[in-house]
N, C-alpha and C. Protein backbone atom coordinates (compact mmCIF):
# COMPACT_ATOMS: atom_id res chain seq x y z
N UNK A 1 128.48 90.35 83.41
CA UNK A 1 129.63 91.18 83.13
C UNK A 1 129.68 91.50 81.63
N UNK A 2 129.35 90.43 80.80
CA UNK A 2 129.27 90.74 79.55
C UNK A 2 128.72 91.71 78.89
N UNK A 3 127.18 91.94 80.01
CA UNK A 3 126.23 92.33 79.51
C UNK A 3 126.46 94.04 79.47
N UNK A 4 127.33 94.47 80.56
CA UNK A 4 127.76 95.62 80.89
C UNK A 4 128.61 96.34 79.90
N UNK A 5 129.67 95.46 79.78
CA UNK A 5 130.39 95.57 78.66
C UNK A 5 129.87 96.21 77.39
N UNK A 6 128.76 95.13 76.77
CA UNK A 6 128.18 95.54 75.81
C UNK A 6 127.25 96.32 75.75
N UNK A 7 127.00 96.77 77.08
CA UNK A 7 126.11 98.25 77.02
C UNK A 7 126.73 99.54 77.31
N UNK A 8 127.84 99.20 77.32
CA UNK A 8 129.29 100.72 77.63
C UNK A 8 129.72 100.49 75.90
N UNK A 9 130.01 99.42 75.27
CA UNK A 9 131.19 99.68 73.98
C UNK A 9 129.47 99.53 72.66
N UNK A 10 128.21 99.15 73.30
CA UNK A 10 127.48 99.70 72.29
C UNK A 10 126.99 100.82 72.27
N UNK A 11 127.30 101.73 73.45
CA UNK A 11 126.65 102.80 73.50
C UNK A 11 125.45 103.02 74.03
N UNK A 12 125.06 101.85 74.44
CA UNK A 12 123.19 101.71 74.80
C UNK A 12 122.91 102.73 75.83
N UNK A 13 123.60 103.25 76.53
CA UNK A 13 123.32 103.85 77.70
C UNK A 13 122.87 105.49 77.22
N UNK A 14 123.09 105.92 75.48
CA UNK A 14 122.95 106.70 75.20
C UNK A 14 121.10 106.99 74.90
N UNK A 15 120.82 105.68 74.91
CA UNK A 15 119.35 105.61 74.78
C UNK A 15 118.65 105.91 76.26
N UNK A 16 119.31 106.25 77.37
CA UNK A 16 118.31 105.92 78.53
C UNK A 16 118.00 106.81 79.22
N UNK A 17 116.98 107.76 79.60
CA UNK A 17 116.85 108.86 80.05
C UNK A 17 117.08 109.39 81.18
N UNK A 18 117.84 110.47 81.28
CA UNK A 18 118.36 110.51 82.84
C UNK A 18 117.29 110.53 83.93
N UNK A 19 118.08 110.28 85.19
CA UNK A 19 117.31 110.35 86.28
C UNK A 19 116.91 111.84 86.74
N UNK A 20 115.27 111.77 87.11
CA UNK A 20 114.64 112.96 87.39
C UNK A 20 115.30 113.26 88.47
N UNK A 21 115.25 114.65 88.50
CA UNK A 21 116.02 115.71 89.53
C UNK A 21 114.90 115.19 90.76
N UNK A 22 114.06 115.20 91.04
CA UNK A 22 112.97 114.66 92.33
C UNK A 22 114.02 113.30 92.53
N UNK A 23 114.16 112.52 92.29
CA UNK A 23 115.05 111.18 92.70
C UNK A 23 116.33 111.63 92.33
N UNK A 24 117.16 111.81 92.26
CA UNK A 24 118.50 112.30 92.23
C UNK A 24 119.19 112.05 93.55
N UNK A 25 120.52 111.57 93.63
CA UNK A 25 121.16 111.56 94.99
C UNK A 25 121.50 112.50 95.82
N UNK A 26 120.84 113.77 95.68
CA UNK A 26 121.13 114.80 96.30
C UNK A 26 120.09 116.07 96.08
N UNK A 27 118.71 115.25 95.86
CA UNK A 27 117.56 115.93 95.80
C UNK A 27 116.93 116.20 97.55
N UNK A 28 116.20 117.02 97.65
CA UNK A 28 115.28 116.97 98.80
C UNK A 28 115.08 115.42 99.41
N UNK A 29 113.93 115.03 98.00
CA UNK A 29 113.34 113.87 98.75
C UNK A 29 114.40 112.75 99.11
N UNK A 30 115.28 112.30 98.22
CA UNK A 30 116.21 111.29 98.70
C UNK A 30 117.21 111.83 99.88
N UNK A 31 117.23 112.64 100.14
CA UNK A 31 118.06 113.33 101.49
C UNK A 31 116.93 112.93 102.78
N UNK A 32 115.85 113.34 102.38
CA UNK A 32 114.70 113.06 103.24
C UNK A 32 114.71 111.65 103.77
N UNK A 33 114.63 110.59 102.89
CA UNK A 33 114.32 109.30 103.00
C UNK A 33 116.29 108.62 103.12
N UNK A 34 117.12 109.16 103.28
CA UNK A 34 118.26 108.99 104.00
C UNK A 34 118.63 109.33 105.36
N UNK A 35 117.37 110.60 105.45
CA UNK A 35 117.51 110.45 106.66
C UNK A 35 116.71 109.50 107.43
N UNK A 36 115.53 109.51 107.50
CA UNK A 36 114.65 108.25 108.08
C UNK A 36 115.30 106.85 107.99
N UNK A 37 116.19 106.99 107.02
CA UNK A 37 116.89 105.39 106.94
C UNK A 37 117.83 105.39 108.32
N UNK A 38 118.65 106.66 108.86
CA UNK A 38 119.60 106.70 109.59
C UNK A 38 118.87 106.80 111.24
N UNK A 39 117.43 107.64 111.07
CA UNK A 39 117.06 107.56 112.20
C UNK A 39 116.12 106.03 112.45
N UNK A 40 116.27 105.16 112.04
CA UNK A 40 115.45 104.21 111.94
C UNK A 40 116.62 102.85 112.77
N UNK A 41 117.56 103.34 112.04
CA UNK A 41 118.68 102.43 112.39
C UNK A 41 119.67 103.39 113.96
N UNK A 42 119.15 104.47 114.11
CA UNK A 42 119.68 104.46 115.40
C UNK A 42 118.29 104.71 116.38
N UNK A 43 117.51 104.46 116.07
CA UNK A 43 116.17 103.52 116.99
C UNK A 43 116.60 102.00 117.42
N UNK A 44 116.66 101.38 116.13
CA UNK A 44 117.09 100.04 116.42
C UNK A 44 118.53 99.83 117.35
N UNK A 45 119.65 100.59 117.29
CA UNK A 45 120.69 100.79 117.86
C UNK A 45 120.34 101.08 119.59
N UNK A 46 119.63 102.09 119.55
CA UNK A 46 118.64 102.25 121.08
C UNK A 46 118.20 100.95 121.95
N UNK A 47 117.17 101.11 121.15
CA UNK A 47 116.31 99.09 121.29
C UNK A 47 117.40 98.46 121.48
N UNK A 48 118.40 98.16 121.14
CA UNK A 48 119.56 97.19 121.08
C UNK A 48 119.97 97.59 122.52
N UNK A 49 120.64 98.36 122.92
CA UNK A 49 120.86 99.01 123.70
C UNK A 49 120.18 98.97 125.18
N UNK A 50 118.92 99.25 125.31
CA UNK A 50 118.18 99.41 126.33
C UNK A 50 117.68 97.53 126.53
N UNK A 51 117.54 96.49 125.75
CA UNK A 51 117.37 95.75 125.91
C UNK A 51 118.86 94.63 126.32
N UNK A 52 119.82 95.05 125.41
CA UNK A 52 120.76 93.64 126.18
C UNK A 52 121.79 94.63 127.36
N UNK A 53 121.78 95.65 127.37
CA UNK A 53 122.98 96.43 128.19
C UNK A 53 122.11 96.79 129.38
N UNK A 54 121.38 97.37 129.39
CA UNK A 54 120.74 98.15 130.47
C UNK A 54 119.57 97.33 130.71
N UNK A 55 119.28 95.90 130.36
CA UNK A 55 118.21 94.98 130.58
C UNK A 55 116.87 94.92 130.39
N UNK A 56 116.57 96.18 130.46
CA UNK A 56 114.68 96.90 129.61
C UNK A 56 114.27 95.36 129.10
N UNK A 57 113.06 94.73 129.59
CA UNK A 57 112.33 93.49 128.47
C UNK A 57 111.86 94.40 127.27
N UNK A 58 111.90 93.43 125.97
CA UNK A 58 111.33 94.45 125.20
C UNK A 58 110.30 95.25 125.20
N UNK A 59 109.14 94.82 126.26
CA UNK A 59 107.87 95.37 126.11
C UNK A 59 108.29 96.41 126.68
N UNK A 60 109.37 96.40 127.80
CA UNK A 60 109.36 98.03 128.05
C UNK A 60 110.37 98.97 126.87
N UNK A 61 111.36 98.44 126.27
CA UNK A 61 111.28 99.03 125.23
C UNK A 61 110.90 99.45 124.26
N UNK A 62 109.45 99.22 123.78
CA UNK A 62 108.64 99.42 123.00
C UNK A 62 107.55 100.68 123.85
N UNK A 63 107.67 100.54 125.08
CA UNK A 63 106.68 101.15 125.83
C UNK A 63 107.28 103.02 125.87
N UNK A 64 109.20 102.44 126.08
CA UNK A 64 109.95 103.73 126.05
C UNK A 64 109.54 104.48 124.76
N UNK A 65 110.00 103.70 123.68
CA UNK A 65 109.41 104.15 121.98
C UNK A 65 108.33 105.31 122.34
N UNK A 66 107.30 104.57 122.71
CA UNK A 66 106.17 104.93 122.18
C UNK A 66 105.85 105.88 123.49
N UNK A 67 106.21 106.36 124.37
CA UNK A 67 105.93 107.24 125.22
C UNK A 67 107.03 108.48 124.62
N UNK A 68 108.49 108.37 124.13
CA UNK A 68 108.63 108.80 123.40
C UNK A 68 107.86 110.01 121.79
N UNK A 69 106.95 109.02 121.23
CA UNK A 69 106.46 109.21 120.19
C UNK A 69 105.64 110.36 120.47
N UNK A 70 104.66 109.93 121.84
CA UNK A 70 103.83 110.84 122.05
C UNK A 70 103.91 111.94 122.49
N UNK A 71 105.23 111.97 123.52
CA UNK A 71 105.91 113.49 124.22
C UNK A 71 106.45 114.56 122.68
N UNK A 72 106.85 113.72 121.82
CA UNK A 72 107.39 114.46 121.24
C UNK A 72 106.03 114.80 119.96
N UNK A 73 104.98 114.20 119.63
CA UNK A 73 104.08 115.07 119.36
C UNK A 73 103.49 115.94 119.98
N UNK A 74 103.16 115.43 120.98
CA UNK A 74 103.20 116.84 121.77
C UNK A 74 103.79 117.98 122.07
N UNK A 75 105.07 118.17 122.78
CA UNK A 75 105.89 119.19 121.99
C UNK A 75 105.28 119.74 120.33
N UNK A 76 105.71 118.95 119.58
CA UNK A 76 105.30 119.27 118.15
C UNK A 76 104.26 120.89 117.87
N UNK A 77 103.10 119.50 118.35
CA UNK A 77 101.79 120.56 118.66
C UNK A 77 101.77 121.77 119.09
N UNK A 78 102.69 121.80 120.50
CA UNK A 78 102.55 123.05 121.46
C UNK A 78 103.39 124.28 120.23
N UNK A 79 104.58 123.62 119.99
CA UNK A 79 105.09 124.67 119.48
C UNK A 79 104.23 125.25 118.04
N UNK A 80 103.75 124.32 117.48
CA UNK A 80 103.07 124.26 116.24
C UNK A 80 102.03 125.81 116.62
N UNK A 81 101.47 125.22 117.87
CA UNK A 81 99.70 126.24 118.07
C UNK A 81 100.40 127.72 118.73
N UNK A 82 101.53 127.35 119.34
CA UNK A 82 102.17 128.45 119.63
C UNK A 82 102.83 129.53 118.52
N UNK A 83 103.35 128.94 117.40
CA UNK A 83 103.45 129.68 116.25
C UNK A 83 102.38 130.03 115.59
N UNK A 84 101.00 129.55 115.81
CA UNK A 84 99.54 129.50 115.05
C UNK A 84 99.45 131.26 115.60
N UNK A 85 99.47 130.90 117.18
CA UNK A 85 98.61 132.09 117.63
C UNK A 85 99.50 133.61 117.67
N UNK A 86 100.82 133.21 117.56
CA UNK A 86 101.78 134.55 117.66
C UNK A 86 102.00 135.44 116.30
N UNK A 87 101.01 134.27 115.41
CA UNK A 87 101.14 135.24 113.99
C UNK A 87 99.97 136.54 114.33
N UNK A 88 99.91 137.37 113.18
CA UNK A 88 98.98 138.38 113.39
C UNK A 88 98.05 137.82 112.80
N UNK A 89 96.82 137.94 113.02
CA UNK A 89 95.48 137.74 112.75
C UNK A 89 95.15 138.17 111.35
């Protein structure tokens, strides 16, 4: 606490260079990596979910995940090659 103190009434904070706009609390990337924080934790909320409420052993919740993972690269893809080929040549 002291230490705070004496880096607000010495001024020290005038020495320290601001934070780059790329890390900023309201840049791209930290919006980016707030979101993955939120979808990460309502995965785990899922998992939670499918394992003590609706009884899933974990292996089949891990199995849901990941059949998951792959439908939805897929999708991904389709739409991806589908925008590939509808451009003009």
């Amino acid at each position: 606490k002291t230490d705070f103190i004496n880096f607000i009434s010495d001024q020290e904070w005038k020495s320290i260079e601001p934070v780059s706009s790329w890390f900023g609390p309201s840049s791209f990337l930290m919006s980016s990596m707030s979101a993955l924080f939120q979808l990460s934790m309502w995965i785990r909320h899922c998992h939670g979910y499918l394992t003590e409420n609706v009884g899933i052993p974990v292996w089949g919740s891990y199995a849901v995940f990941a059949l998951a993972t792959l439908f939805s690269g897929l999708i991904l893809g389709l739409v991806s090659e589908a925008l590939t080929l509808s451009l003009p040549q």
